[in-house]
N, C-alpha and C. Protein backbone atom coordinates (compact mmCIF):
# COMPACT_ATOMS: atom_id res chain seq x y z
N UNK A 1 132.31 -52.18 164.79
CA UNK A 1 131.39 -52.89 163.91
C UNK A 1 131.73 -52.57 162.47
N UNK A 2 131.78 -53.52 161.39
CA UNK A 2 131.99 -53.12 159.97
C UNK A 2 130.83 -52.76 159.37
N UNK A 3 130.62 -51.66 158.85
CA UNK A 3 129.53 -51.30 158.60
C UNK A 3 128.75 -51.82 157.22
N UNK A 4 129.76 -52.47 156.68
CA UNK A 4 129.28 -53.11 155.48
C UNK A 4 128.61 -54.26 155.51
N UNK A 5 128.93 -54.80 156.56
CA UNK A 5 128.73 -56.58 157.10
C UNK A 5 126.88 -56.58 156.76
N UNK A 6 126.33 -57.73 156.35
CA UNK A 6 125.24 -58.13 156.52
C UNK A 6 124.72 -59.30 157.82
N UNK A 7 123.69 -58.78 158.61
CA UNK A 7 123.48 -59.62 159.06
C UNK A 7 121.56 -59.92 158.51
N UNK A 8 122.19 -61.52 158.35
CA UNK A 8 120.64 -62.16 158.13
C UNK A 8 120.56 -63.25 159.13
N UNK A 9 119.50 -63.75 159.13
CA UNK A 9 118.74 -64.49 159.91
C UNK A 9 117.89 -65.75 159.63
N UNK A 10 118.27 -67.06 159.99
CA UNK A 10 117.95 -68.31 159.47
C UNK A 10 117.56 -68.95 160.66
N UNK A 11 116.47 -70.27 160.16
CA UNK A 11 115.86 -71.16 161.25
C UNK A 11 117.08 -71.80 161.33
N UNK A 12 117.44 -72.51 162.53
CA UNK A 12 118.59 -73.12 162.61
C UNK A 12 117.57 -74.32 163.07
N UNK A 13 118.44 -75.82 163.05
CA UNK A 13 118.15 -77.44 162.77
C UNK A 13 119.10 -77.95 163.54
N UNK A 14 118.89 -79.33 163.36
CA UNK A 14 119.79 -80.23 164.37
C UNK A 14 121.16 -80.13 163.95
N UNK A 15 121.29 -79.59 162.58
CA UNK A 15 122.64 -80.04 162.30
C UNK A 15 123.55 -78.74 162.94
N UNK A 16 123.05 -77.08 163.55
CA UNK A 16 123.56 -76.70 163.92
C UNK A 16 124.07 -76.31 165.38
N UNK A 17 123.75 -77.44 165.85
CA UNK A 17 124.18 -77.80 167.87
C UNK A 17 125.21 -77.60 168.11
N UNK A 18 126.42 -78.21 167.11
CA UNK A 18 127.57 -77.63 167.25
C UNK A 18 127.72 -76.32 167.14
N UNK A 19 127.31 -75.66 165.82
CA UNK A 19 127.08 -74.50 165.74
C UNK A 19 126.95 -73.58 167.26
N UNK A 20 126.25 -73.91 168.04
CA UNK A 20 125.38 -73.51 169.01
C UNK A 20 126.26 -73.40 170.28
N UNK A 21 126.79 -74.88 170.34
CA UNK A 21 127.91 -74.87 171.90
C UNK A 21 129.04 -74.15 171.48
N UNK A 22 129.56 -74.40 169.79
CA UNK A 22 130.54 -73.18 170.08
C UNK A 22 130.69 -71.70 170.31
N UNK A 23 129.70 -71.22 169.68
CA UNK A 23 129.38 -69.92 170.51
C UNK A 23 128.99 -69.74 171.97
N UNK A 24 128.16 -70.58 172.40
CA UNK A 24 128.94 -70.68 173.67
C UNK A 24 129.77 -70.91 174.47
N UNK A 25 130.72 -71.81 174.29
CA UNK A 25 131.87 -71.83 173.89
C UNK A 25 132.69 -70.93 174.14
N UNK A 26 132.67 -69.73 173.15
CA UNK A 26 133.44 -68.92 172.74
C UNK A 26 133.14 -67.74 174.42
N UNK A 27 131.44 -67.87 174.62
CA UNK A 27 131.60 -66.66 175.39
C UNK A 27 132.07 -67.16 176.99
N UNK A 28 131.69 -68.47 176.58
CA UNK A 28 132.74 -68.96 178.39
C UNK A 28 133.96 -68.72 178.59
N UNK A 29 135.17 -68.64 176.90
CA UNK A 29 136.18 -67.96 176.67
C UNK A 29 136.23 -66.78 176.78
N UNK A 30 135.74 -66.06 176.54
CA UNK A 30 135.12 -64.41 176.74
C UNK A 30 135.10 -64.08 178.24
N UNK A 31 134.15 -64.54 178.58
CA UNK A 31 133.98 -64.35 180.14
C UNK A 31 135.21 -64.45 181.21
N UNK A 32 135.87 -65.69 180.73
CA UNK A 32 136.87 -66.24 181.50
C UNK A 32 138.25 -65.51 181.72
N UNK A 33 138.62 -64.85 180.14
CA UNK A 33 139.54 -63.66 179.99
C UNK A 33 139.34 -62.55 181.04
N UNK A 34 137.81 -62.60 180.89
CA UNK A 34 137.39 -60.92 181.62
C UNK A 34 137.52 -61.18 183.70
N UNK A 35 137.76 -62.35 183.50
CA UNK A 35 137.56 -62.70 185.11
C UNK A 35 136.54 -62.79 185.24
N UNK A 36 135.17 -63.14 185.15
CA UNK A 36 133.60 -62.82 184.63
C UNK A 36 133.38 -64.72 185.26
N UNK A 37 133.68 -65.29 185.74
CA UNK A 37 133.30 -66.76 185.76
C UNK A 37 131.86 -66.87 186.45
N UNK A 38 131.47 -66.19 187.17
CA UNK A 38 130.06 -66.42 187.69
C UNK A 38 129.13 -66.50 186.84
N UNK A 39 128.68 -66.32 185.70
CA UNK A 39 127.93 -66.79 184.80
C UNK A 39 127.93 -68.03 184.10
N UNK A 40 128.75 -68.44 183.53
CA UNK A 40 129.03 -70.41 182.86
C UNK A 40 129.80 -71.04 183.48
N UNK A 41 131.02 -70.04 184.72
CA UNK A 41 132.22 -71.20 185.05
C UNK A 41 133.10 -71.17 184.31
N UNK A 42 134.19 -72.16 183.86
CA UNK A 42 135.42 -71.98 183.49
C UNK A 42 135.28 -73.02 182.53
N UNK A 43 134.64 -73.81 182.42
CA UNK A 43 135.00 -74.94 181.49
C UNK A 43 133.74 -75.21 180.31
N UNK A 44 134.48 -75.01 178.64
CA UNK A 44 133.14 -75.47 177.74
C UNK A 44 132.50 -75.86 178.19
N UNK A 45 130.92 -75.11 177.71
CA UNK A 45 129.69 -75.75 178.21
C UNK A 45 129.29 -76.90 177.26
N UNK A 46 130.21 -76.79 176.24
CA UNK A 46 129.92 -78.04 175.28
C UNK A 46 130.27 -79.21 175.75
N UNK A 47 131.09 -79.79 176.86
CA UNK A 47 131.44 -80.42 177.11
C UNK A 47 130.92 -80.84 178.65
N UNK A 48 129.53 -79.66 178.79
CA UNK A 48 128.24 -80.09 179.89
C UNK A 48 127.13 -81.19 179.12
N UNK A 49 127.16 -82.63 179.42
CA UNK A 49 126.33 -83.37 178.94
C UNK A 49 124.50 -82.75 179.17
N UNK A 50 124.67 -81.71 180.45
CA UNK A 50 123.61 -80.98 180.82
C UNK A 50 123.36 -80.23 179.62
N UNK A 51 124.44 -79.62 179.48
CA UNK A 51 124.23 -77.83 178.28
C UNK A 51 123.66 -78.47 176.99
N UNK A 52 124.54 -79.91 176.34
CA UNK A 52 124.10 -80.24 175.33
C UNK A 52 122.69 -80.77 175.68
N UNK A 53 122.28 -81.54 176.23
CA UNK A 53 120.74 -81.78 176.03
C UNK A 53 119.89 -80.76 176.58
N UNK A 54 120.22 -79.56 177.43
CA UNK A 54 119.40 -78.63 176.92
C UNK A 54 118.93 -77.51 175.75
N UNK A 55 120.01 -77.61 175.35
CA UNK A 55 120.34 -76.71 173.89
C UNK A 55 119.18 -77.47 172.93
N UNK A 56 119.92 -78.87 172.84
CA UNK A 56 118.82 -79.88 172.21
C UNK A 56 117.18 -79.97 172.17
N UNK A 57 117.01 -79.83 173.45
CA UNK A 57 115.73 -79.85 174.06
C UNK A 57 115.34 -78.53 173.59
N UNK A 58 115.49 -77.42 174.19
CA UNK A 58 114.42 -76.50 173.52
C UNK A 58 114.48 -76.68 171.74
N UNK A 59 115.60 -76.85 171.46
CA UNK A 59 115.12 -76.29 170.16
C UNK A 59 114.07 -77.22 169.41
N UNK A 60 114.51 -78.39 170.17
CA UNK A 60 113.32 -79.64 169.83
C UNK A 60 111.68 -79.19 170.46
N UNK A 61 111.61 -78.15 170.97
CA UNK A 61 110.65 -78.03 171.84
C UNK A 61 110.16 -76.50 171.26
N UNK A 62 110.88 -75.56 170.85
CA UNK A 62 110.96 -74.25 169.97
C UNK A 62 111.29 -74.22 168.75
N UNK A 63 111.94 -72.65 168.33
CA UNK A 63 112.77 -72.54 167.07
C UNK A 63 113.75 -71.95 167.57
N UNK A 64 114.88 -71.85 166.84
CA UNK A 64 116.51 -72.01 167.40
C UNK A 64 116.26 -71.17 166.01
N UNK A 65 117.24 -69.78 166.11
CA UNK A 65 117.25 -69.00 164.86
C UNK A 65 119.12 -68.66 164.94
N UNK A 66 119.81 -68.67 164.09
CA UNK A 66 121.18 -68.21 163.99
C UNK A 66 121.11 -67.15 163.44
N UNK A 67 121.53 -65.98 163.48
CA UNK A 67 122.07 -64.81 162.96
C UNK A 67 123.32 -64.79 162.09
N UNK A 68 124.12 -64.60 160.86
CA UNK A 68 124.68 -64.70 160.03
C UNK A 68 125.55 -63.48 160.06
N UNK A 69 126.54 -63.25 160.18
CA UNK A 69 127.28 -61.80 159.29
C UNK A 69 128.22 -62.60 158.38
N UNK A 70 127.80 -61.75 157.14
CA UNK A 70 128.24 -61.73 156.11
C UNK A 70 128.11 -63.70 155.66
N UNK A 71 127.21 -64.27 156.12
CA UNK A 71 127.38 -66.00 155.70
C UNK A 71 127.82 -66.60 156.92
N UNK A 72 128.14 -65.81 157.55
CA UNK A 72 129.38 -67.05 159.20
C UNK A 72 128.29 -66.64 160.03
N UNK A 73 127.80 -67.53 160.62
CA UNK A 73 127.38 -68.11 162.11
C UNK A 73 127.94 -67.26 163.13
N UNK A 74 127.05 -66.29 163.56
CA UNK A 74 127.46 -65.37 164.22
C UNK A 74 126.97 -65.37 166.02
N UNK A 75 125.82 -65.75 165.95
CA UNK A 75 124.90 -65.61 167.26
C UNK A 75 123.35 -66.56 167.43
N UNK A 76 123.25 -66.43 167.84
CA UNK A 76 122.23 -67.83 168.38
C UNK A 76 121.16 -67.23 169.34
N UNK A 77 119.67 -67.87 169.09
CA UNK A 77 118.84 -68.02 170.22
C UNK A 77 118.23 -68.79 169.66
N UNK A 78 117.07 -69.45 170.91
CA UNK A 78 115.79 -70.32 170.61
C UNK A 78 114.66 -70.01 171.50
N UNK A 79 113.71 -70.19 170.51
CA UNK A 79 112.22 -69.52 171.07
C UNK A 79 111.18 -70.28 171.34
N UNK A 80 111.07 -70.55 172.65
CA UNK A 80 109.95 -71.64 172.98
C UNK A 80 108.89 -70.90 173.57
N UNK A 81 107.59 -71.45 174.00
CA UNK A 81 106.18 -71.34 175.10
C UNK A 81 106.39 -71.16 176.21
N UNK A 82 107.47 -71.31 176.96
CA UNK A 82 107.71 -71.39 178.14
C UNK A 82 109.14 -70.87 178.91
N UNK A 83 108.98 -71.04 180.09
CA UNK A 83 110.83 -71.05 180.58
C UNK A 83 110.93 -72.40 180.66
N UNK A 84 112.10 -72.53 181.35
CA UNK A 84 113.03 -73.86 181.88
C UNK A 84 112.17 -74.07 183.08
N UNK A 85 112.63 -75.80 183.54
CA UNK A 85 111.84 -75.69 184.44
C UNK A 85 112.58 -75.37 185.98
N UNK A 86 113.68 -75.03 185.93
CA UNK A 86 113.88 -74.27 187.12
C UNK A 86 113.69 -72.81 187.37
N UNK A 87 112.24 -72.42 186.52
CA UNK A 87 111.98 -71.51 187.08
C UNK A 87 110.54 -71.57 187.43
N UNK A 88 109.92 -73.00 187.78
CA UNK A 88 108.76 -73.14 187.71
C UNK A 88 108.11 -72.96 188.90
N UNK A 89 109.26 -72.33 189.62
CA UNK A 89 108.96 -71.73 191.44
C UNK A 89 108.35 -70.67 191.32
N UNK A 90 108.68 -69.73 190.32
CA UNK A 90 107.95 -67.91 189.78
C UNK A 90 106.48 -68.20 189.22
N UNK A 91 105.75 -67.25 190.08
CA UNK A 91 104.12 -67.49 189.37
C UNK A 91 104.17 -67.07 187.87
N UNK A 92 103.66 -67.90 187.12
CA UNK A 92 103.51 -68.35 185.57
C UNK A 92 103.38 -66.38 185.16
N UNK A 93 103.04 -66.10 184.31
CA UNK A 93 102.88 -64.55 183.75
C UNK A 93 101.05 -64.81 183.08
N UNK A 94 100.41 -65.76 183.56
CA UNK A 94 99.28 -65.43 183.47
C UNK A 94 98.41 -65.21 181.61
N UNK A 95 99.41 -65.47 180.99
CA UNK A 95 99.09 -65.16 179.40
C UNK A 95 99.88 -65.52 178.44
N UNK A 96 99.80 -66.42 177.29
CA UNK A 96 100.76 -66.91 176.49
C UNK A 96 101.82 -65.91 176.15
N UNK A 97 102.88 -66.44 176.40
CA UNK A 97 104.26 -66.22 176.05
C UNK A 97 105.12 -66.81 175.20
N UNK A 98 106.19 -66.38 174.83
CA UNK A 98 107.65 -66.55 174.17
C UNK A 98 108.82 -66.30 174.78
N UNK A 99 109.33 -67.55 175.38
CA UNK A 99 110.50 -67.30 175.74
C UNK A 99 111.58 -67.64 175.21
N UNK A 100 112.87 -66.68 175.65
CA UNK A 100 114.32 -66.70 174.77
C UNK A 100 114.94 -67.87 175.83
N UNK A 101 115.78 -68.13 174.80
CA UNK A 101 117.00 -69.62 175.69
C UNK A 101 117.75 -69.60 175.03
N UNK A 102 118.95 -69.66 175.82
CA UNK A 102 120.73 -69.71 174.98
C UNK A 102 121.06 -68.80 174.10
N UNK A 103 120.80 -67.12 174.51
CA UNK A 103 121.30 -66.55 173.24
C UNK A 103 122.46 -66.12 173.08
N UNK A 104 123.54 -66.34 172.68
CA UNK A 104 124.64 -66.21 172.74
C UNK A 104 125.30 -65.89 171.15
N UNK A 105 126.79 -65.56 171.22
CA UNK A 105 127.28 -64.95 170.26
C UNK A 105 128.58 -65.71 170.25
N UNK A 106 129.10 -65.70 168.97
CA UNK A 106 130.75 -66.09 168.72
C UNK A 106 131.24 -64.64 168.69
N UNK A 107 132.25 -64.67 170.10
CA UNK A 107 132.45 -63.45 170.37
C UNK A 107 133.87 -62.27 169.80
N UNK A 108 133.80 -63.38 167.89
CA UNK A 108 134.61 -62.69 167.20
C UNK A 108 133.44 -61.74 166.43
N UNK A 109 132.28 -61.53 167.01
CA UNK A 109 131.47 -60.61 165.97
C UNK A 109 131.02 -60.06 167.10
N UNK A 110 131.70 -60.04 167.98
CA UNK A 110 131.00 -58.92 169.52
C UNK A 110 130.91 -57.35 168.69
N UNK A 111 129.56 -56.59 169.17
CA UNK A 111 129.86 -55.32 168.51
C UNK A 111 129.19 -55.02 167.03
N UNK A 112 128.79 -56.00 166.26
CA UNK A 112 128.39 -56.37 165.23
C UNK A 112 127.07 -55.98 164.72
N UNK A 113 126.37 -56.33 165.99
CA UNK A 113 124.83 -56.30 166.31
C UNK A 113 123.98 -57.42 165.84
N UNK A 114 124.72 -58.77 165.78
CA UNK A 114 123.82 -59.67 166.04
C UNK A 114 122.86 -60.31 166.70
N UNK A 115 123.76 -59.94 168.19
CA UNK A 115 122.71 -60.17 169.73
C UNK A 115 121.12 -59.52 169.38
N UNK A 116 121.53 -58.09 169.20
CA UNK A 116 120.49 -57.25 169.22
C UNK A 116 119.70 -57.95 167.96
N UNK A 117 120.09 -58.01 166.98
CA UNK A 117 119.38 -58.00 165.81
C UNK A 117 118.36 -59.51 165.84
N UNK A 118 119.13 -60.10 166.71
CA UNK A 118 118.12 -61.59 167.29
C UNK A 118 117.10 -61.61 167.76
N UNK A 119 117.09 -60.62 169.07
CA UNK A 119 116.00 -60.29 170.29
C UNK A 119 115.31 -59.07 169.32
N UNK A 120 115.54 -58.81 168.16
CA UNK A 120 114.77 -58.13 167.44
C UNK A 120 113.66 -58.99 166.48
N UNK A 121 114.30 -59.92 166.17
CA UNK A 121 113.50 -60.62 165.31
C UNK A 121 112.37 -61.78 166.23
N UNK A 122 113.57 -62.52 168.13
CA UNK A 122 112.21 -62.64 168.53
C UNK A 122 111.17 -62.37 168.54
N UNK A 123 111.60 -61.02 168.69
CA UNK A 123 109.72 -59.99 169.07
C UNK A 123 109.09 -59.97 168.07
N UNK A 124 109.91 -59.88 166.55
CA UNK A 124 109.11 -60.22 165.48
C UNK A 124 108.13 -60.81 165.42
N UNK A 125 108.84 -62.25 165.66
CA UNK A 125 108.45 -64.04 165.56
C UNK A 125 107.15 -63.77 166.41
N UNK A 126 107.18 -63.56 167.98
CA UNK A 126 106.31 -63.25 169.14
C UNK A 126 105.22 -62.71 168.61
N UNK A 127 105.24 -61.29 167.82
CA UNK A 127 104.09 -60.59 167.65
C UNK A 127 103.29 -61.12 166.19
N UNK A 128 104.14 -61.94 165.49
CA UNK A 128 102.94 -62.62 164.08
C UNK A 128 102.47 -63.49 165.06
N UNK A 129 102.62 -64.03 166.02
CA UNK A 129 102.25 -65.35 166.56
C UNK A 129 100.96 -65.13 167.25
N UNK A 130 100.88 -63.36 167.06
CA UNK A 130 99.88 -63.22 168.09
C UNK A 130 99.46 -63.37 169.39
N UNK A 131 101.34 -63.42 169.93
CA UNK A 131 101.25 -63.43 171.39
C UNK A 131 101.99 -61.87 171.83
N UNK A 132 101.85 -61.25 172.84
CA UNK A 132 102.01 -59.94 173.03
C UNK A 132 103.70 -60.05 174.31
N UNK A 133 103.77 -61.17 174.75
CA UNK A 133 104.94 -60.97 175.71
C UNK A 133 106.13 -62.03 175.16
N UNK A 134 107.05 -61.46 175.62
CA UNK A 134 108.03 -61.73 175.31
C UNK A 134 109.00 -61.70 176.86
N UNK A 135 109.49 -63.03 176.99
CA UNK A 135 110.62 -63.21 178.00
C UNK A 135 111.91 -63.95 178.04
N UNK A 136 112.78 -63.68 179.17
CA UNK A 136 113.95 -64.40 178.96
C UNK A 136 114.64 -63.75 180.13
N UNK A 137 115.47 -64.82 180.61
CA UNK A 137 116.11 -64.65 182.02
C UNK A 137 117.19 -64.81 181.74
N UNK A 138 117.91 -63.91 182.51
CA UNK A 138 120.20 -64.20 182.65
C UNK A 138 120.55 -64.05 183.84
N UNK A 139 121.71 -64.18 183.79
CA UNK A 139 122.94 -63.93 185.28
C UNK A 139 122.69 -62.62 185.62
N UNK A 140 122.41 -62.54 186.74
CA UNK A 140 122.16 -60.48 187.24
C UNK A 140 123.55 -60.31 188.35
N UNK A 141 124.41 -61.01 188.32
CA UNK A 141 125.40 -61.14 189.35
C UNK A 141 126.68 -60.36 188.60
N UNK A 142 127.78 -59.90 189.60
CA UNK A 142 128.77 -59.25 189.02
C UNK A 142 128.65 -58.13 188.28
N UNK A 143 128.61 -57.57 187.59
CA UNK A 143 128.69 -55.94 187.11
C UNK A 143 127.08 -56.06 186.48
N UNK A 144 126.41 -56.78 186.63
CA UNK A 144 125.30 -56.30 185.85
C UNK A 144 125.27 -56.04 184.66
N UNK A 145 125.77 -56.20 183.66
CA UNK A 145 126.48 -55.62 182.10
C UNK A 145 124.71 -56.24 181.71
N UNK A 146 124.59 -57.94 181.92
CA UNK A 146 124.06 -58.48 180.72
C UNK A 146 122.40 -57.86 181.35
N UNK A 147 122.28 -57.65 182.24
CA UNK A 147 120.41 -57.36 182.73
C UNK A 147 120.70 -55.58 181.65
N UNK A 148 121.73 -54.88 181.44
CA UNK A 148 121.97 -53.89 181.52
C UNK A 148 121.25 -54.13 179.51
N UNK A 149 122.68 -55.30 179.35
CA UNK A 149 122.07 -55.50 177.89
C UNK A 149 120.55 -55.21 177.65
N UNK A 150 120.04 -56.46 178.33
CA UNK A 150 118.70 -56.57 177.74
C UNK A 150 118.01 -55.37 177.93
N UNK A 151 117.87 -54.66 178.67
CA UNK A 151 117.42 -53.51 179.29
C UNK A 151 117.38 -52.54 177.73
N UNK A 152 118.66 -52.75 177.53
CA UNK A 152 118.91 -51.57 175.95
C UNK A 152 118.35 -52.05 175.12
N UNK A 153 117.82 -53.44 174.51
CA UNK A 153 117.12 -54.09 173.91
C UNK A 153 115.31 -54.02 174.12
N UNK A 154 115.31 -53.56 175.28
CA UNK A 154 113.55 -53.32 175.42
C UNK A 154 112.60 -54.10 176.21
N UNK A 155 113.58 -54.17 176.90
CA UNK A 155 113.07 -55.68 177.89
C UNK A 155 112.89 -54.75 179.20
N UNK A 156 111.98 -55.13 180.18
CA UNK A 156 112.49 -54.88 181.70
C UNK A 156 112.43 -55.62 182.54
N UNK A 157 113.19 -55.25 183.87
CA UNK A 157 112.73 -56.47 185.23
C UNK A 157 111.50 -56.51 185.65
N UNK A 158 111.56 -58.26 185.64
CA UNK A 158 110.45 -58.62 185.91
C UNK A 158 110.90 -58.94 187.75
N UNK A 159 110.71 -60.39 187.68
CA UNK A 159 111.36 -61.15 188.98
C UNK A 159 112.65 -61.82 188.89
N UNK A 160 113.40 -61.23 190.36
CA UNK A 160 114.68 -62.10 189.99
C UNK A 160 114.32 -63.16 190.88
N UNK A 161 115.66 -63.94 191.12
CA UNK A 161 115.23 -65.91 191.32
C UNK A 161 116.76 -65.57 191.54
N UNK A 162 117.28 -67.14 192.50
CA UNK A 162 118.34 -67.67 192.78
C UNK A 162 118.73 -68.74 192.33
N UNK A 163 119.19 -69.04 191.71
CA UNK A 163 119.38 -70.35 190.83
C UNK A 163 120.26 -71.57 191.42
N UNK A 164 120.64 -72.58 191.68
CA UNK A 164 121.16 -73.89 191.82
C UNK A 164 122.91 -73.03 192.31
N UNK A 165 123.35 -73.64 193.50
CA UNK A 165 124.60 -72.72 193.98
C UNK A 165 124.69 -71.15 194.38
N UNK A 166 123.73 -71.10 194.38
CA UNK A 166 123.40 -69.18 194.87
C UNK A 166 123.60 -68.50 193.47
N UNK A 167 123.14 -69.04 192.05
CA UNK A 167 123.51 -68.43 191.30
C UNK A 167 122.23 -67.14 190.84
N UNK A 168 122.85 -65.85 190.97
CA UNK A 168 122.23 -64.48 190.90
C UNK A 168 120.93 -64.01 189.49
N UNK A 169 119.97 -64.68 189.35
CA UNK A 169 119.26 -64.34 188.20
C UNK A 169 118.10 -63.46 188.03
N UNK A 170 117.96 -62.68 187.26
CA UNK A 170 116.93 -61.57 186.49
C UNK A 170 115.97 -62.46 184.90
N UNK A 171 114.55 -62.20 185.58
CA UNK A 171 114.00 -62.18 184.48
C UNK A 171 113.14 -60.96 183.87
N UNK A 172 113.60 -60.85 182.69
CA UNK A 172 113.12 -59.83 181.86
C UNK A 172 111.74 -59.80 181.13
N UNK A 173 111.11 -58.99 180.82
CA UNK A 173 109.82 -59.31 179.84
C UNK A 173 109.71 -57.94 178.99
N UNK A 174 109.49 -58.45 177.64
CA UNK A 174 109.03 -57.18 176.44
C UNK A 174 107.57 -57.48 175.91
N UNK A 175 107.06 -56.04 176.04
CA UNK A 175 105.96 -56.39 175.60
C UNK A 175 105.48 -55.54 173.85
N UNK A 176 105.31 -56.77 172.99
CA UNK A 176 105.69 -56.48 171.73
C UNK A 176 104.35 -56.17 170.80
């Protein structure tokens, strides 16, 4: 990490979607190097007519915040009321929430601490809002790294779920 680097933090808008698939993008490149394909697959998700209108959709439906080092577009999330609705099989959590979607990184600032510094400012966002929980679900399949992430971030397991193709998922919750 350069220790000089600034990272700040901006509402992100329609105009940054691109912004958005290429960092994801980048970590389907990431993944794919690592042999890691059970999480996105092998092929830009930008080029999932699915990925783009969901990206779209929450943020049309939330706030979509970018993380910055040093001015460059570093990392991404968006913060809506709810999950997706393929998880509308898990009993609800019983009390207004904030949930994370798409947080991802351009994984030339891996190490940086943008990820973190995002799911930091969710909880921010979460707790002026005067809501006390905070959630967000990932891939729990293969080495476990990313449940491991959030875990270091302040999150814990909640319920995991099987997703569309036997795909392996963990949902997390912080309470802020």
């Amino acid at each position: 990490m350069e220790s000089r680097s600034t990272i700040t933090i901006r509402e992100g808008g329609p105009d940054d979607v691109p912004v958005i698939l290429g960092m994801l993008d980048s970590g389907v490149e990431w993944l794919v190097a690592q042999g890691r394909t059970g999480q996105w697959g092998t092929k830009p998700l930008s080029q999932s007519p699915r990925t783009v209108e969901s990206v779209t959709r929450y943020m049309d439906e939330g706030e979509a915040f970018i993380a910055e080092v040093d001015g460059v577009p570093a990392a991404t999330l968006t913060l809506t009321d709810s999950p997706g609705a393929y998880l509308a099989h898990l009993p609800p959590p019983g009390e207004p929430e904030r949930y994370i979607h798409w947080l991802a990184s351009d994984r030339r600032f891996k190490g940086y601490g943008a990820g973190s510094a995002l799911l930091a400012h969710a909880a921010e966002v979460t707790r002026r809002a005067g809501v006390s929980l905070l959630r967000v679900d990932c891939y729990a399949g293969g080495d476990g790294k990313l449940v491991r992430y959030y875990e270091g971030n302040g999150f814990v397991r909640t319920e995991t779920y099987t997703g569309s193709e036997d795909w392996p998922g963990q949902v997390l919750a912080r309470r802020v």
